[in-house]
Protein backbone atom coordinates (compact mmCIF):
# COMPACT_ATOMS: atom_id res chain seq x y z
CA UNK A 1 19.25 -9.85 1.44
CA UNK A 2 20.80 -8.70 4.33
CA UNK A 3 21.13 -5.34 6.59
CA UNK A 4 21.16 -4.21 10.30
CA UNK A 5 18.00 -3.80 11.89
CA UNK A 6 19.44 -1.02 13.94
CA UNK A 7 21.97 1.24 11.38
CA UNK A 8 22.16 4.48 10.97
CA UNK A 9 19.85 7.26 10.97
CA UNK A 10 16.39 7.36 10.17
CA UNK A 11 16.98 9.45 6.67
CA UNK A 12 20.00 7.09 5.66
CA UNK A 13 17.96 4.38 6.67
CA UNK A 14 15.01 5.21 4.65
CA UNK A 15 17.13 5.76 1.45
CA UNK A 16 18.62 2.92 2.10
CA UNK A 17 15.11 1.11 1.86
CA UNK A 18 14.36 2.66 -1.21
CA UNK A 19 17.32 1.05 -2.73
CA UNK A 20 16.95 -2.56 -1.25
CA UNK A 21 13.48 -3.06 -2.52
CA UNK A 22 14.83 -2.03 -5.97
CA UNK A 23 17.30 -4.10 -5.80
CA UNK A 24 14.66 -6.87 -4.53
CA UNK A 25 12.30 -6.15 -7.09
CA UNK A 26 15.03 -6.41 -9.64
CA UNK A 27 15.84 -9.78 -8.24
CA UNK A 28 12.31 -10.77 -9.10
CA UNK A 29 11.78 -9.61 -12.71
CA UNK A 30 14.49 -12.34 -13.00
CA UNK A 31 12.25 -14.74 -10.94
CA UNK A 32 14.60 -15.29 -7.99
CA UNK A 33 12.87 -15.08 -4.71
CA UNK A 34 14.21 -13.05 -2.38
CA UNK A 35 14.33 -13.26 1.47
CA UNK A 36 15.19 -9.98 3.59
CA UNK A 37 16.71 -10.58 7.03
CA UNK A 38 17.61 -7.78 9.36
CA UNK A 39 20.78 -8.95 11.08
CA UNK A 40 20.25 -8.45 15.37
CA UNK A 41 22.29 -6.38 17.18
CA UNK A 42 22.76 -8.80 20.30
CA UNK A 43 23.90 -12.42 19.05
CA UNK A 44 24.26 -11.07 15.60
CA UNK A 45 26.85 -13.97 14.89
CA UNK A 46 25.00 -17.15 16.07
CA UNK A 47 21.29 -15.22 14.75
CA UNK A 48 22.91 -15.23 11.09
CA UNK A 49 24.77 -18.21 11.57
CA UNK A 50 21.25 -19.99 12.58
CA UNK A 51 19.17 -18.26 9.66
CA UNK A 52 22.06 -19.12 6.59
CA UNK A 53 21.90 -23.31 7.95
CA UNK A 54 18.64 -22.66 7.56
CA UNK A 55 18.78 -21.80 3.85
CA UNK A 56 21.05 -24.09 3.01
CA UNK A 57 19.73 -26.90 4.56
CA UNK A 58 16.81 -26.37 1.88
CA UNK A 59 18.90 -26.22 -1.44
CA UNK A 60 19.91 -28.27 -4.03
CA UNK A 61 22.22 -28.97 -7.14
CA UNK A 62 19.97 -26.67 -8.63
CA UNK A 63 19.84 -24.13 -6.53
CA UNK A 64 21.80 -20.28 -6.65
CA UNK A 65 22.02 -18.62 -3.77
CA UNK A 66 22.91 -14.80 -3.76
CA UNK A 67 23.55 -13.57 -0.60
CA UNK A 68 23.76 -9.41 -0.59
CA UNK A 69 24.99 -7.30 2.17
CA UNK A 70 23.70 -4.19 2.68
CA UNK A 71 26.32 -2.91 5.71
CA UNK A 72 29.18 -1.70 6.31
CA UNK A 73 32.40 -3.62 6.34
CA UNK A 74 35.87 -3.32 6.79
CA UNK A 75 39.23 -6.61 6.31
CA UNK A 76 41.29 -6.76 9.01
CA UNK A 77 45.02 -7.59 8.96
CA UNK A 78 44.25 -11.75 7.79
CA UNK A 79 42.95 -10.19 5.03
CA UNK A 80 38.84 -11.10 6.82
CA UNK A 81 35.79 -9.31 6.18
CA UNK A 82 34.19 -7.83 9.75
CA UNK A 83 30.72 -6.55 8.93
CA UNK A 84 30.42 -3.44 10.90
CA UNK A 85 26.47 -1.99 11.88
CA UNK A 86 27.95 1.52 11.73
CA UNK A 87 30.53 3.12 9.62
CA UNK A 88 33.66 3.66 10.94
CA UNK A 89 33.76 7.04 10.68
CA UNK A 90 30.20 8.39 12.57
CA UNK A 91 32.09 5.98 15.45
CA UNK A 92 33.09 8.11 18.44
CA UNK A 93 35.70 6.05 19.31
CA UNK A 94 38.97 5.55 17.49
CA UNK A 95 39.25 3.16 15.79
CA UNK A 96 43.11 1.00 15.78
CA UNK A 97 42.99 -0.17 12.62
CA UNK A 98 46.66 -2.25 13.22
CA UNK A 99 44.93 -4.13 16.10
CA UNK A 100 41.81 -5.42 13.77
């Protein structure tokens, strides 16, 4: 499971909580085992880069891996997914949506 470390404010953030460990504990009725990583704000891409090689370097034919995102997100033009710590609209800056 993944999330920011650093989103949001501290009552969205605690709701948010709430949820995720439901959603964890749901996970585990079903007997997956669940991992929680709170994606960095500095390095974020090489940090989650390093931490996913890391799970998948221990799977198998056997294995599922469900990876949930807990963020906010936005595609750009190409059609991409850009995980965003914020959402776009508590930004203060405007946001070009033709340049993403």
């Amino acid at each position: 499971m993944l999330s920011w470390k650093d989103a949001s404010n501290n009552y969205d953030r605690e709701e948010f909580r709430t949820q995720l460990n439901s959603l964890s504990e749901e996970f585990k009725n079903y007997r997956f085992e669940v991992k929680h990583y709170g994606i960095e704000s500095e390095k974020s891409h090489q940090k989650l880069s390093r931490q996913l090689s890391e799970l998948l370097d221990n799977d198998s034919q056997e294995t599922l891996l469900i990876v949930y995102y807990g963020g906010h997100g936005l595609n750009n033009r190409d059609s991409n997914c850009i995980w965003l710590r914020y959402d776009v609209v508590f930004l203060s800056l405007p946001v070009n949506y033709a340049k993403l």
